[in-house]
C-alpha atoms as a PDB file:
ATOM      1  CA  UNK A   1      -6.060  18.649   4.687  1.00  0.00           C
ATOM      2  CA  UNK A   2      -8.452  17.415   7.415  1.00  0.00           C
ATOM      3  CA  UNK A   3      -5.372  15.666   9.414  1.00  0.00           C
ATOM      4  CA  UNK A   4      -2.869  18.255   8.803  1.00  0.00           C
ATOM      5  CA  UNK A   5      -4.661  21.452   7.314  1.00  0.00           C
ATOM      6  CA  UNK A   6      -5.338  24.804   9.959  1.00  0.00           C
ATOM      7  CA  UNK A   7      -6.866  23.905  12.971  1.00  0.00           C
ATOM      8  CA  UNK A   8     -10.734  23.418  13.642  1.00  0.00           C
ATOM      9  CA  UNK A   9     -11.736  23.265  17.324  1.00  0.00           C
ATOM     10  CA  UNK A  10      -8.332  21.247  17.973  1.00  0.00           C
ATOM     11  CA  UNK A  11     -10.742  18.438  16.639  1.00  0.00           C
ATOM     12  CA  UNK A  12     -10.012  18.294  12.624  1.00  0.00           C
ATOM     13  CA  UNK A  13      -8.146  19.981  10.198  1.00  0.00           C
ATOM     14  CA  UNK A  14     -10.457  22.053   8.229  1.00  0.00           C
ATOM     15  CA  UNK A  15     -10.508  21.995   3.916  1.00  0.00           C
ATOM     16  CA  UNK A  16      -7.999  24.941   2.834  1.00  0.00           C
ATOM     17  CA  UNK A  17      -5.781  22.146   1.546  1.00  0.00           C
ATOM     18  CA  UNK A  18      -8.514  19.430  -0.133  1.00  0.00           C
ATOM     19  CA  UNK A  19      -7.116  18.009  -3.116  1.00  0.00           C
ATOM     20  CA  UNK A  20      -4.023  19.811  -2.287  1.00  0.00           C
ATOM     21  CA  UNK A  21      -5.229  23.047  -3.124  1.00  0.00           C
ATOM     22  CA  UNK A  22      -2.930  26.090  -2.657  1.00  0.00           C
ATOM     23  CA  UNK A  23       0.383  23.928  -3.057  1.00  0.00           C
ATOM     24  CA  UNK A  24       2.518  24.420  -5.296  1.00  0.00           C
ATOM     25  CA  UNK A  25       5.520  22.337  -5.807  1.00  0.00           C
ATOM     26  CA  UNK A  26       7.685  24.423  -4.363  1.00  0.00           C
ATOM     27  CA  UNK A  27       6.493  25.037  -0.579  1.00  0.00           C
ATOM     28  CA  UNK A  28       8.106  23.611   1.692  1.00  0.00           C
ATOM     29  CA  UNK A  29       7.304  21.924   5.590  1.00  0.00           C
ATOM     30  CA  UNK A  30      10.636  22.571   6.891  1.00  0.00           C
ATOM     31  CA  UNK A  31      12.985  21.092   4.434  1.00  0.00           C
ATOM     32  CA  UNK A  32      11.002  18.711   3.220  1.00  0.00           C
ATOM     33  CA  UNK A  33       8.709  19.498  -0.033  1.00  0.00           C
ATOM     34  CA  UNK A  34       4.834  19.505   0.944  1.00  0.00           C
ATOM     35  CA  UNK A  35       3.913  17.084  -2.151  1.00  0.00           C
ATOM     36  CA  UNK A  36       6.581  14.835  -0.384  1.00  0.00           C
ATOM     37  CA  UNK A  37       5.148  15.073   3.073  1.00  0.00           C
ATOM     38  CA  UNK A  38       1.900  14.308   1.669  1.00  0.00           C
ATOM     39  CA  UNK A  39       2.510  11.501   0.006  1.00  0.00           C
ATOM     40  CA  UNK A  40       4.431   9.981   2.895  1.00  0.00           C
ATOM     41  CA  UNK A  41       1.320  10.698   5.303  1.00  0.00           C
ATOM     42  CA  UNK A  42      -0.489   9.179   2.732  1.00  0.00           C
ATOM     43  CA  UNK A  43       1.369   5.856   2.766  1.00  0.00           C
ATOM     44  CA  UNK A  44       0.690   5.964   6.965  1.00  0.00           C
ATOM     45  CA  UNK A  45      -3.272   6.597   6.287  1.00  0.00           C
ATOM     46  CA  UNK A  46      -3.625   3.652   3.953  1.00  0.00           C
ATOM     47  CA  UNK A  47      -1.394   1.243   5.595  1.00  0.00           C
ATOM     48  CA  UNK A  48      -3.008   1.780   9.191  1.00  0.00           C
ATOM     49  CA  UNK A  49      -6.826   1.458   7.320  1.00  0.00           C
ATOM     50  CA  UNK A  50      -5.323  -2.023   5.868  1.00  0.00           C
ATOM     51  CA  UNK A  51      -4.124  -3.427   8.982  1.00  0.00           C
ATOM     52  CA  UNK A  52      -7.685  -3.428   9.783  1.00  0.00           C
ATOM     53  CA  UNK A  53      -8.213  -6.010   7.314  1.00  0.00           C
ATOM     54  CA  UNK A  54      -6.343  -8.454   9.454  1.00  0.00           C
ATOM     55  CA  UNK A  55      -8.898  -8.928  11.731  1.00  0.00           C
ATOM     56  CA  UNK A  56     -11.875  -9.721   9.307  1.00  0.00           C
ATOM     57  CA  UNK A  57     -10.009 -12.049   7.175  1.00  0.00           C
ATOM     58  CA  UNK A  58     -12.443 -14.269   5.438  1.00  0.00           C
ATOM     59  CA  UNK A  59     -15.652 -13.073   5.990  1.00  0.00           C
ATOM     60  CA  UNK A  60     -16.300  -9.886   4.300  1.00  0.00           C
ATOM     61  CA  UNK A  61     -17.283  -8.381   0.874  1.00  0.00           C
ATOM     62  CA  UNK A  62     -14.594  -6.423  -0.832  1.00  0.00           C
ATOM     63  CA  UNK A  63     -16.765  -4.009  -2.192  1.00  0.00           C
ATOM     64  CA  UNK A  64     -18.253  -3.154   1.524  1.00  0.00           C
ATOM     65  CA  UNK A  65     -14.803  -3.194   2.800  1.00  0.00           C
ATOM     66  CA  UNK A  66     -13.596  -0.350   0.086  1.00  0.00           C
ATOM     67  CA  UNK A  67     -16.633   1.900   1.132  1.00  0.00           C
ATOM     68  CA  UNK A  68     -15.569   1.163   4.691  1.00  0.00           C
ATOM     69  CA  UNK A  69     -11.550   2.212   4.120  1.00  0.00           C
ATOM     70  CA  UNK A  70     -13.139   5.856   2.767  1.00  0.00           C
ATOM     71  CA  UNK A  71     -15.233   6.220   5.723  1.00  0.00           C
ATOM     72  CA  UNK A  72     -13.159   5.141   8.356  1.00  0.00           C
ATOM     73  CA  UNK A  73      -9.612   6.883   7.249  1.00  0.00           C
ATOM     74  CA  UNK A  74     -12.084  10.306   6.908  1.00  0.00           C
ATOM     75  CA  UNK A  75     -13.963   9.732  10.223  1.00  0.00           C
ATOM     76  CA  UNK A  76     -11.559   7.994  12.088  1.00  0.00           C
ATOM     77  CA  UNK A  77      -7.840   8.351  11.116  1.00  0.00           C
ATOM     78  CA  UNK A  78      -7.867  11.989   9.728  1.00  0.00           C
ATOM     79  CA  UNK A  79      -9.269  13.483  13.493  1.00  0.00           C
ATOM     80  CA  UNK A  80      -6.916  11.305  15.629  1.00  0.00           C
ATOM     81  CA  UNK A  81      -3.638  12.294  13.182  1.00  0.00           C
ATOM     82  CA  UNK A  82      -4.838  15.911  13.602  1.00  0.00           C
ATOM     83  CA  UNK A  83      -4.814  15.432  17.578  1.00  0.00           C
ATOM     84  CA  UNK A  84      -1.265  14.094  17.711  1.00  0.00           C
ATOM     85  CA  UNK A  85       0.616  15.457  14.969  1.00  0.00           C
ATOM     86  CA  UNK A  86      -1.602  18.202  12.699  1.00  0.00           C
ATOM     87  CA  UNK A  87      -2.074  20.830  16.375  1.00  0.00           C
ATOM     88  CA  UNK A  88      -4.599  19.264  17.810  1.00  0.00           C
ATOM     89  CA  UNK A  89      -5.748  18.717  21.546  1.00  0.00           C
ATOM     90  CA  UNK A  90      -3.384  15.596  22.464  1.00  0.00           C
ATOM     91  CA  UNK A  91      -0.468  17.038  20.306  1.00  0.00           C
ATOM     92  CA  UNK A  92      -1.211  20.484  22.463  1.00  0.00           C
ATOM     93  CA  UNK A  93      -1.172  18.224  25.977  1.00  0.00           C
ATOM     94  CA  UNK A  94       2.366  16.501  25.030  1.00  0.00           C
ATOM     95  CA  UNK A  95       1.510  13.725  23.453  1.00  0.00           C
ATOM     96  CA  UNK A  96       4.594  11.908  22.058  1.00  0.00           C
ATOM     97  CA  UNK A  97       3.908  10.075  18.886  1.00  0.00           C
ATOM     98  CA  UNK A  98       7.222   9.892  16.944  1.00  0.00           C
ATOM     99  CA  UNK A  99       5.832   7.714  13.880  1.00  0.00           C
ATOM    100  CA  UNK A 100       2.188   6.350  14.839  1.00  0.00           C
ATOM    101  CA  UNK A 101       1.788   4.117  17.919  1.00  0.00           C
ATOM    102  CA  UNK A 102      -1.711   5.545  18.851  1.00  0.00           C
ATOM    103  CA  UNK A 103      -2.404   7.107  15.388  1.00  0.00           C
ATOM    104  CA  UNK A 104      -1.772   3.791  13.273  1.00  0.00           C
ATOM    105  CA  UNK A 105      -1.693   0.945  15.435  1.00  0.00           C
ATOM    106  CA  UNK A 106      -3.850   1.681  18.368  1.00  0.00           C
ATOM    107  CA  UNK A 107      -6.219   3.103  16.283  1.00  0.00           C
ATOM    108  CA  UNK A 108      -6.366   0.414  13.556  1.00  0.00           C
ATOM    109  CA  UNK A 109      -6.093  -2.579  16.475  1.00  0.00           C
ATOM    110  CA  UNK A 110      -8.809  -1.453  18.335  1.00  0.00           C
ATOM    111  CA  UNK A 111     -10.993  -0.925  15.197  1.00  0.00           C
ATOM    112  CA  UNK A 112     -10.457  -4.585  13.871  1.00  0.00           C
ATOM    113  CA  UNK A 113     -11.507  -5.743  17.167  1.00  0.00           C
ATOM    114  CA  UNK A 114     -14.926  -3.675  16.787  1.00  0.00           C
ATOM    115  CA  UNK A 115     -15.824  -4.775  13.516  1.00  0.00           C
ATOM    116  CA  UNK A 116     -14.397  -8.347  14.715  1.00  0.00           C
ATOM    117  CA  UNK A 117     -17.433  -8.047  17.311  1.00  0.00           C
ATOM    118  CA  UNK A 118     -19.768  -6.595  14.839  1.00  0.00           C
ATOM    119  CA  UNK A 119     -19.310  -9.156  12.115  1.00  0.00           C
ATOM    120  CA  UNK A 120     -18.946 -12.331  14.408  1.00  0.00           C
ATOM    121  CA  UNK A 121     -16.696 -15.666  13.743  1.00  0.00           C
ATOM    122  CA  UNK A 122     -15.872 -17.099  10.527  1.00  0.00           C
ATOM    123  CA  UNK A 123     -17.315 -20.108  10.167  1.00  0.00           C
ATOM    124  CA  UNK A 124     -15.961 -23.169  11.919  1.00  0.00           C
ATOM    125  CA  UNK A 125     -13.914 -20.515  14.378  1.00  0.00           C
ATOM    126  CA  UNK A 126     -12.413 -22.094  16.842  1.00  0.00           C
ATOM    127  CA  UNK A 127     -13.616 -25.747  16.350  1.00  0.00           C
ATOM    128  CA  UNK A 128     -12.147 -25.731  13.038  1.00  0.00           C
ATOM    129  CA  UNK A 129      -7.797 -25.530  12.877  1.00  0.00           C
ATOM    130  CA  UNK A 130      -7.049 -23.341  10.674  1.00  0.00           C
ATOM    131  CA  UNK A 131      -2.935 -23.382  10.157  1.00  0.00           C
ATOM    132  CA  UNK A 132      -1.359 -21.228   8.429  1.00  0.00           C
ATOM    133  CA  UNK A 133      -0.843 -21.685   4.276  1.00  0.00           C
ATOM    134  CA  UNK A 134       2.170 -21.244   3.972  1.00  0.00           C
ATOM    135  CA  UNK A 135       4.997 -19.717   6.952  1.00  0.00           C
ATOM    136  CA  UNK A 136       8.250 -19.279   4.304  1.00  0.00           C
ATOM    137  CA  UNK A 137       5.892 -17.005   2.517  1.00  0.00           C
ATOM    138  CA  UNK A 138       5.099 -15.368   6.177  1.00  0.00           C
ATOM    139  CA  UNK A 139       8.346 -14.835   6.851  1.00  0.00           C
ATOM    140  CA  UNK A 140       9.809 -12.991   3.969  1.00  0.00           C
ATOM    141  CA  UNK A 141       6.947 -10.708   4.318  1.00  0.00           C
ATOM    142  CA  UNK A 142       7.665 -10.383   8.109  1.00  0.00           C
ATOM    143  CA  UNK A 143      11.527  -9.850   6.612  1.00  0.00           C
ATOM    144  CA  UNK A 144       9.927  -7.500   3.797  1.00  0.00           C
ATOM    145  CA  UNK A 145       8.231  -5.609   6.668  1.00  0.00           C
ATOM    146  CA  UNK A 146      11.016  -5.092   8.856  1.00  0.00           C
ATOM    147  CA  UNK A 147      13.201  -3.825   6.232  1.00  0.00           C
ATOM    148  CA  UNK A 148      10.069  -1.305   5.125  1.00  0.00           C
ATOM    149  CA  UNK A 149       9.745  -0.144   8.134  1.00  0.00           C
ATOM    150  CA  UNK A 150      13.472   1.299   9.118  1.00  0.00           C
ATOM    151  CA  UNK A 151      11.729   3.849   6.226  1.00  0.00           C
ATOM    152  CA  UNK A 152       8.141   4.134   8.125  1.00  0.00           C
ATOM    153  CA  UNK A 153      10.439   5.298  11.563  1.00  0.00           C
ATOM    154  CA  UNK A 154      13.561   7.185  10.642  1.00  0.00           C
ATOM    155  CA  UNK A 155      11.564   8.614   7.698  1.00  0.00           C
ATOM    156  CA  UNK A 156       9.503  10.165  10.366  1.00  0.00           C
ATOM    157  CA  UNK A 157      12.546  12.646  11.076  1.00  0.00           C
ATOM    158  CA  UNK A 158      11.537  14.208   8.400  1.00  0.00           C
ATOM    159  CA  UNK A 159      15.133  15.136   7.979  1.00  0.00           C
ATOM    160  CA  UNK A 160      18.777  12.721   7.254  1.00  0.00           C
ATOM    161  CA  UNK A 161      19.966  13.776  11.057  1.00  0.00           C
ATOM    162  CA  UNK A 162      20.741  12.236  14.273  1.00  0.00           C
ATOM    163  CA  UNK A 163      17.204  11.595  14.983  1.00  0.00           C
ATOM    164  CA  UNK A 164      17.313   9.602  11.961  1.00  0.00           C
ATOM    165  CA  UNK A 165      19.900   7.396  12.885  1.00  0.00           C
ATOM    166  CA  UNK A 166      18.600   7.149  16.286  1.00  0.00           C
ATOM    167  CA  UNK A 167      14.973   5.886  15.321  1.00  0.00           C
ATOM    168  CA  UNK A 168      16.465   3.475  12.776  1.00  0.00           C
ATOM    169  CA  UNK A 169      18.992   1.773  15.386  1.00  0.00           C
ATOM    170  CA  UNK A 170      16.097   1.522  17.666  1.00  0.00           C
ATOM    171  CA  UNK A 171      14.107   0.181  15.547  1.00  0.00           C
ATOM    172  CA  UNK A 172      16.478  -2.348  14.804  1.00  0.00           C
ATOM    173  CA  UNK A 173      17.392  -3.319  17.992  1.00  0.00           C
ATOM    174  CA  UNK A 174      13.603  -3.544  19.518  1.00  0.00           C
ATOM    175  CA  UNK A 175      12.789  -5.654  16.740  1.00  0.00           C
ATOM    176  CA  UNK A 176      15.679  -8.172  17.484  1.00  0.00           C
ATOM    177  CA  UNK A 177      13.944  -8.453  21.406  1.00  0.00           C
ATOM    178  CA  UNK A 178      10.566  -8.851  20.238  1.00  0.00           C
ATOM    179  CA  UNK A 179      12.063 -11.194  18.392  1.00  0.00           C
ATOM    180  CA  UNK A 180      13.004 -12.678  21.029  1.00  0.00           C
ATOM    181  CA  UNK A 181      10.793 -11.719  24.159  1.00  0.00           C
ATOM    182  CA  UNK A 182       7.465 -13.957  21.875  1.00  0.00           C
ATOM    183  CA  UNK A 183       9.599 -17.064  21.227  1.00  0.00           C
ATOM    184  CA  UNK A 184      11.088 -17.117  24.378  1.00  0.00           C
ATOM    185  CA  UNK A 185       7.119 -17.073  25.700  1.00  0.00           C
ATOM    186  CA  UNK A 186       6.969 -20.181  23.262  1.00  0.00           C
ATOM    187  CA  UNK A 187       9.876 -21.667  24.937  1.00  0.00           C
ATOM    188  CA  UNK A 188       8.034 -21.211  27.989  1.00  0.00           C
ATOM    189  CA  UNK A 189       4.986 -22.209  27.710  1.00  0.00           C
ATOM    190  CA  UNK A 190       5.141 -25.176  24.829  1.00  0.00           C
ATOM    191  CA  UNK A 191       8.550 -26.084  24.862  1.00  0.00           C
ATOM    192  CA  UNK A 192       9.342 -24.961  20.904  1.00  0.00           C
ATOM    193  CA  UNK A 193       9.826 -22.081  19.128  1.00  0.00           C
ATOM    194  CA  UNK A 194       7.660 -21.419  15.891  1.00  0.00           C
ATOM    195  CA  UNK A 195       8.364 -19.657  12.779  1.00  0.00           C
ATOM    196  CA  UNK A 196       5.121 -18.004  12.848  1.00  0.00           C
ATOM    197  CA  UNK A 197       5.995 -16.819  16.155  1.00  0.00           C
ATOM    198  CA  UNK A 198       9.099 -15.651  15.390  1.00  0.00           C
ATOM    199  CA  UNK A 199       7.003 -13.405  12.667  1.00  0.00           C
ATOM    200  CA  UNK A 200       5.172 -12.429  15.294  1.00  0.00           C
ATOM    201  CA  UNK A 201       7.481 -11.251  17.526  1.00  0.00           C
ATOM    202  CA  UNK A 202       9.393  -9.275  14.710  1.00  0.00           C
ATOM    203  CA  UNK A 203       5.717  -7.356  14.240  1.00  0.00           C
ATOM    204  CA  UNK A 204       5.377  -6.412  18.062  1.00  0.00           C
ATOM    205  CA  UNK A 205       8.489  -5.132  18.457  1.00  0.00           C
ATOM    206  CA  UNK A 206       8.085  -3.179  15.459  1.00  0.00           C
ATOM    207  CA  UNK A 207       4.921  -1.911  16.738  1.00  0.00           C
ATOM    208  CA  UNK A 208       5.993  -1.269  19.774  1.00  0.00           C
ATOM    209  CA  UNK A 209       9.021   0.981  19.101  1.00  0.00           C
ATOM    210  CA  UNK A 210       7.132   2.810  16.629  1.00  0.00           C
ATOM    211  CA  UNK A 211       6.036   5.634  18.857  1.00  0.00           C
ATOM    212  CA  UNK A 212       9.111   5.558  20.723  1.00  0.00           C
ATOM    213  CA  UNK A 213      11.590   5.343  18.205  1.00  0.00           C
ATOM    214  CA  UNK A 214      12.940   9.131  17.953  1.00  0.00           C
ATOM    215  CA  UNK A 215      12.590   9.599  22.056  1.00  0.00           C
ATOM    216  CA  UNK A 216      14.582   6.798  24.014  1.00  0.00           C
ATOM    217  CA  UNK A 217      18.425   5.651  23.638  1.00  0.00           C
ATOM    218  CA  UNK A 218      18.653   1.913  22.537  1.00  0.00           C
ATOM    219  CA  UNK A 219      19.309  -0.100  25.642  1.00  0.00           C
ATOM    220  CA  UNK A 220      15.491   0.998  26.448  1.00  0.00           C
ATOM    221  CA  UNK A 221      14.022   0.480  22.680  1.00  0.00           C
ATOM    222  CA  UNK A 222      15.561  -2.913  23.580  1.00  0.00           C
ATOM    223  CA  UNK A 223      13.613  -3.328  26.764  1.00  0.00           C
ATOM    224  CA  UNK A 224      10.016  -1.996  24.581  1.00  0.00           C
ATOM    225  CA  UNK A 225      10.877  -4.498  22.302  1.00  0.00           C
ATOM    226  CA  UNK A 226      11.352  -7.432  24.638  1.00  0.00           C
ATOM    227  CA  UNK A 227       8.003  -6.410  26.997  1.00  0.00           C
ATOM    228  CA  UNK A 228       6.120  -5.908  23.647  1.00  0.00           C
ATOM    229  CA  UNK A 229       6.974  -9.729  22.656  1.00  0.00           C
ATOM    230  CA  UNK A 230       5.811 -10.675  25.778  1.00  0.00           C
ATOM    231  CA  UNK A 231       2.814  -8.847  26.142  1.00  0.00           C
ATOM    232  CA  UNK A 232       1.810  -9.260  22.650  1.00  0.00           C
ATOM    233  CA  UNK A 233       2.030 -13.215  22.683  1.00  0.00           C
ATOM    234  CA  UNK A 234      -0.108 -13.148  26.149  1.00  0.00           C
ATOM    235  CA  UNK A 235      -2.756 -11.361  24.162  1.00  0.00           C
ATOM    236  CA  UNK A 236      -2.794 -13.615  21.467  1.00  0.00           C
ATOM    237  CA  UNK A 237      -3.235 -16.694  24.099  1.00  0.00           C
ATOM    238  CA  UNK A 238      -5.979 -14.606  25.620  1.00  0.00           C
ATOM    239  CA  UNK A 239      -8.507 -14.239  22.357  1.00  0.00           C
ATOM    240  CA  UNK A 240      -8.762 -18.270  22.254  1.00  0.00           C
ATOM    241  CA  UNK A 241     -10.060 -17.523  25.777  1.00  0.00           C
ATOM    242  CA  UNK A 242     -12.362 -15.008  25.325  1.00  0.00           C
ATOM    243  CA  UNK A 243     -13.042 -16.555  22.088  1.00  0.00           C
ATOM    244  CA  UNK A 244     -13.295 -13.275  19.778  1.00  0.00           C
ATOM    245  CA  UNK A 245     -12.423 -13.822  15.945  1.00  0.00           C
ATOM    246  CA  UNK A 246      -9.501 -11.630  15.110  1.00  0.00           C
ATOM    247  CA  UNK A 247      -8.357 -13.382  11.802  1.00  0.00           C
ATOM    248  CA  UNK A 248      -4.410 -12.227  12.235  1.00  0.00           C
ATOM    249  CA  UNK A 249      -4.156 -10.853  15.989  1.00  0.00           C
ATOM    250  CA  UNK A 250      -4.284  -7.606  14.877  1.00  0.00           C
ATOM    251  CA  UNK A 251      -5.599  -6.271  18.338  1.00  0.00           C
ATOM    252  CA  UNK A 252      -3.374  -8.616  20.263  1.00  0.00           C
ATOM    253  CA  UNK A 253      -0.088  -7.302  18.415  1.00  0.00           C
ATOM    254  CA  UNK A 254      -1.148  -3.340  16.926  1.00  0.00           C
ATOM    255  CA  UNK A 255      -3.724  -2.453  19.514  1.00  0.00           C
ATOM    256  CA  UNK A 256      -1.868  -3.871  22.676  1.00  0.00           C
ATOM    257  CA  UNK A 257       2.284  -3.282  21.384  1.00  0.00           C
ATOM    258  CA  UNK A 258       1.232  -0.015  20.141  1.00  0.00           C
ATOM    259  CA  UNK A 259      -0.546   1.032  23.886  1.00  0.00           C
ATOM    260  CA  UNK A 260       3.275  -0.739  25.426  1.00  0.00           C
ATOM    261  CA  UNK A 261       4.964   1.568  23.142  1.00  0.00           C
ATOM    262  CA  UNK A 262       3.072   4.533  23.953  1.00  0.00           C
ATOM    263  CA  UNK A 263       3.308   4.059  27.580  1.00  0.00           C
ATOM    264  CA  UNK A 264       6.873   2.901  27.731  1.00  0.00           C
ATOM    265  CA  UNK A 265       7.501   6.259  25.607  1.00  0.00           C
ATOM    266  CA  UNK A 266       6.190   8.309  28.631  1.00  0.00           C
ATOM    267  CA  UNK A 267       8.681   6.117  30.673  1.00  0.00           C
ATOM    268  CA  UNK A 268      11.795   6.035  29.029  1.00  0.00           C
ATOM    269  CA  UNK A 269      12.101   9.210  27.073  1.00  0.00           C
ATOM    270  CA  UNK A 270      15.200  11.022  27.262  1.00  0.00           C
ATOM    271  CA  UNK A 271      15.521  12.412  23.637  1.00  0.00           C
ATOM    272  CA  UNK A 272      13.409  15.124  23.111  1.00  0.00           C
ATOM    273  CA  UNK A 273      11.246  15.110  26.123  1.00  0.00           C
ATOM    274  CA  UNK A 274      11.485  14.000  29.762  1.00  0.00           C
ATOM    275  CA  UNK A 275       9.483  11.351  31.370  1.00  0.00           C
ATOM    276  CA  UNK A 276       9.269   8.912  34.409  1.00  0.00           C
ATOM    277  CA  UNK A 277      13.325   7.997  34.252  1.00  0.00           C
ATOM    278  CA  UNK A 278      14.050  11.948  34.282  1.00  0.00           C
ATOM    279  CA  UNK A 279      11.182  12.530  37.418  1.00  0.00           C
ATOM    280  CA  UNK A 280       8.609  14.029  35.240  1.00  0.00           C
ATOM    281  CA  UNK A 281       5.645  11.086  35.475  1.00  0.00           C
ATOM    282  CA  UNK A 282       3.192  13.793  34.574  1.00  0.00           C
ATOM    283  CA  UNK A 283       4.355  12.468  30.591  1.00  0.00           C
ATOM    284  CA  UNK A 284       3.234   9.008  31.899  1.00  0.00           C
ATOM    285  CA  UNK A 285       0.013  10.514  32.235  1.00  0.00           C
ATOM    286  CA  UNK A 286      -0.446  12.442  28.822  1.00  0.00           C
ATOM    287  CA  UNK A 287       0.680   9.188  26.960  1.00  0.00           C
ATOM    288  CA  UNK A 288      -2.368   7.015  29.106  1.00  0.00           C
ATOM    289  CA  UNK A 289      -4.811   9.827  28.055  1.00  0.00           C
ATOM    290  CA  UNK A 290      -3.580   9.599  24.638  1.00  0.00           C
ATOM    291  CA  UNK A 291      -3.905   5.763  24.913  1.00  0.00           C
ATOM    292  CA  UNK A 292      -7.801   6.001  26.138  1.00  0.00           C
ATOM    293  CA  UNK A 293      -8.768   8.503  23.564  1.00  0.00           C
ATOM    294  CA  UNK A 294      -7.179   6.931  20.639  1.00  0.00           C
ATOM    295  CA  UNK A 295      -8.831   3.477  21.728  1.00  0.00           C
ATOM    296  CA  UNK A 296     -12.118   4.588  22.806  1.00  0.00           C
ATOM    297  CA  UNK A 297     -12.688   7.019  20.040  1.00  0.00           C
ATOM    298  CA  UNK A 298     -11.474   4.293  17.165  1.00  0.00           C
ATOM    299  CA  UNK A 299     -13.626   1.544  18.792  1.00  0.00           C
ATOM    300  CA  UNK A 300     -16.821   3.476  19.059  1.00  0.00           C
ATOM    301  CA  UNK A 301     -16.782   5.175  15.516  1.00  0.00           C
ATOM    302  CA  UNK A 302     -15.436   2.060  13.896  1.00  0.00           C
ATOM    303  CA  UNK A 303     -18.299  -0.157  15.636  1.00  0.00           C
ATOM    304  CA  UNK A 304     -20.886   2.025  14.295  1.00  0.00           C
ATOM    305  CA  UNK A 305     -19.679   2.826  11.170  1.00  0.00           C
ATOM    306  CA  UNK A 306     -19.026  -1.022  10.696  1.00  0.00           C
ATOM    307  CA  UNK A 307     -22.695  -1.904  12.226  1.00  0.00           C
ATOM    308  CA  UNK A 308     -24.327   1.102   9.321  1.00  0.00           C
ATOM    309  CA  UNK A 309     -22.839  -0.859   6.453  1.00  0.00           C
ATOM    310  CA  UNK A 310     -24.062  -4.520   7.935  1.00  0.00           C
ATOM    311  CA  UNK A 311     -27.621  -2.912   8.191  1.00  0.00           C
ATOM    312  CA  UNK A 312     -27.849  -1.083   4.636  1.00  0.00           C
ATOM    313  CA  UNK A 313     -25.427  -2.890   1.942  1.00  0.00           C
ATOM    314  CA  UNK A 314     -23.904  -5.910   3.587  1.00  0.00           C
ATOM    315  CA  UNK A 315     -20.603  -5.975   5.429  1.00  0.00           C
ATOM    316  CA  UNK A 316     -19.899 -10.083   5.956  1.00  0.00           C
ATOM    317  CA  UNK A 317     -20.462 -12.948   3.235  1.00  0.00           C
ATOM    318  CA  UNK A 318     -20.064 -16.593   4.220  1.00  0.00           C
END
């Protein structure tokens, strides 16, 4: 209801529909059953709150975390979904979103690195190397991922059309180049390829195509993909160097392949939309403001709402 309900202020979705009041199980949005929409939103709202967990691996109470997941999907994830896709402001401007590259991974990369900053290093981070337990295990989850999320993107259609088809080839194909574009960074800079960063690569091109999935022809969802392995990986480098404590990169790979996708979106589209390849770099614009306000607003509200539950219950345990 509050991401998707009737507009309030082009802010929030106001409570008509709370506890899906006034459905019944026969209304439809479009031709797709409301209960079913639902329930597929609500699979976007929980995974983008758990991606968050990524960054405070190891340090934090479970039951502080839970009361955090209700306060920051209602304060947090519910206004920015209503901007982009429930009529609010950004969805008004032009903002193209096709399945979540500011509303889940923007928004849930730039919140893990607040509450990374909030709750400071685990203990022994960086002096202490701490490898990975166990990489086939990472990579049939990065496998288990990639085939989950051909459902996440095409499923965003909403319908079984071309749009369909054309978000799950690109999110094949962008995958493949992330793929590649991080391991080829590897290749550069250490002289090996890893497994982990293969896994890693799969995620940022997954990421990165996300928001751009329905709106650009393959060749270019193969270019987002490659950028976003490169970009991603160079982020990752980066937090040893500015030596935050993002347990597993979620800011390097959500935060920073989901603001490529967005603004690569706003370059490449030709499905759906115009943007810089057509002439029309105004959508270049709309995508950075989308961008800023997606960050800054997650950032700010997750810092504080993070910082409330350190001062009153507890947020980290060592």
């Amino acid at each position: 209801s509050l991401s998707f309900g009737d507009d309030v202020g082009k802010f929030i979705g106001n409570l008509d529909k709370a506890f899906l009041q006034g459905i019944s199980f026969e209304d439809l949005n479009g031709t797709i059953p409301d209960y079913l929409f639902c329930m597929f939103q609500l699979m976007f709202a929980i995974i983008t709150a758990a991606l968050i967990s990524g960054g405070l691996a190891e340090r934090v109470s479970f039951k502080a975390y839970i009361i955090f997941l209700l306060a920051w999907t209602t304060l947090v994830y519910d206004p920015i979904a209503h901007w982009v896709w429930g009529g609010g402001w950004l969805g008004e401007l032009g903002a193209l979103d096709f399945a979540g590259g500011t509303v889940v991974h923007i928004s849930s990369g730039t919140a893990a690195l607040a509450a990374a900053m909030v709750l400071k290093k685990r203990n022994g981070f960086p002096g202490k190397l701490m490898i990975p337990h166990s990489l086939p295990l990472t990579l049939l989850g990065a496998g288990l991922l990639w085939f989950g999320w051909f459902g996440f993107n095409a499923g965003s259609a909403l319908a079984a059309d071309a749009t369909a088809v054309l978000a799950f080839t690109n999110t094949q194909v962008a995958t493949g180049a992330g793929l590649l574009g991080w391991i080829g960074m590897e290749l550069f800079k250490v002289g090996k390829a890893s497994a982990l960063g293969a896994a890693s690569g799969i995620v940022a091109g997954l990421v990165a195509i996300t928001p751009a999935a329905g709106f650009v022809e393959p060749l270019w969802a193969m270019v987002i993909g490659l950028v976003a392995g490169i970009v991603c990986y160079i982020a990752v480098v980066l937090k040893l160097k500015i030596g935050y404590d993002d347990s597993l990169d979620v800011f390097g790979i959500h935060a920073v392949g989901g603001a490529w996708g967005a603004l690569a979106t706003g370059l490449f589209v030709t499905v759906g939309g115009t943007g810089l390849l057509t002439g029309n770099f105004g959508q270049v614009l709309i995508q950075i403001a989308g961008i800023a306000a997606s960050a800054l607003y997650s950032f700010a509200l997750t810092y504080l709402i993070v910082l409330v539950i350190e001062k009153t219950i507890g947020f980290r345990i060592n």
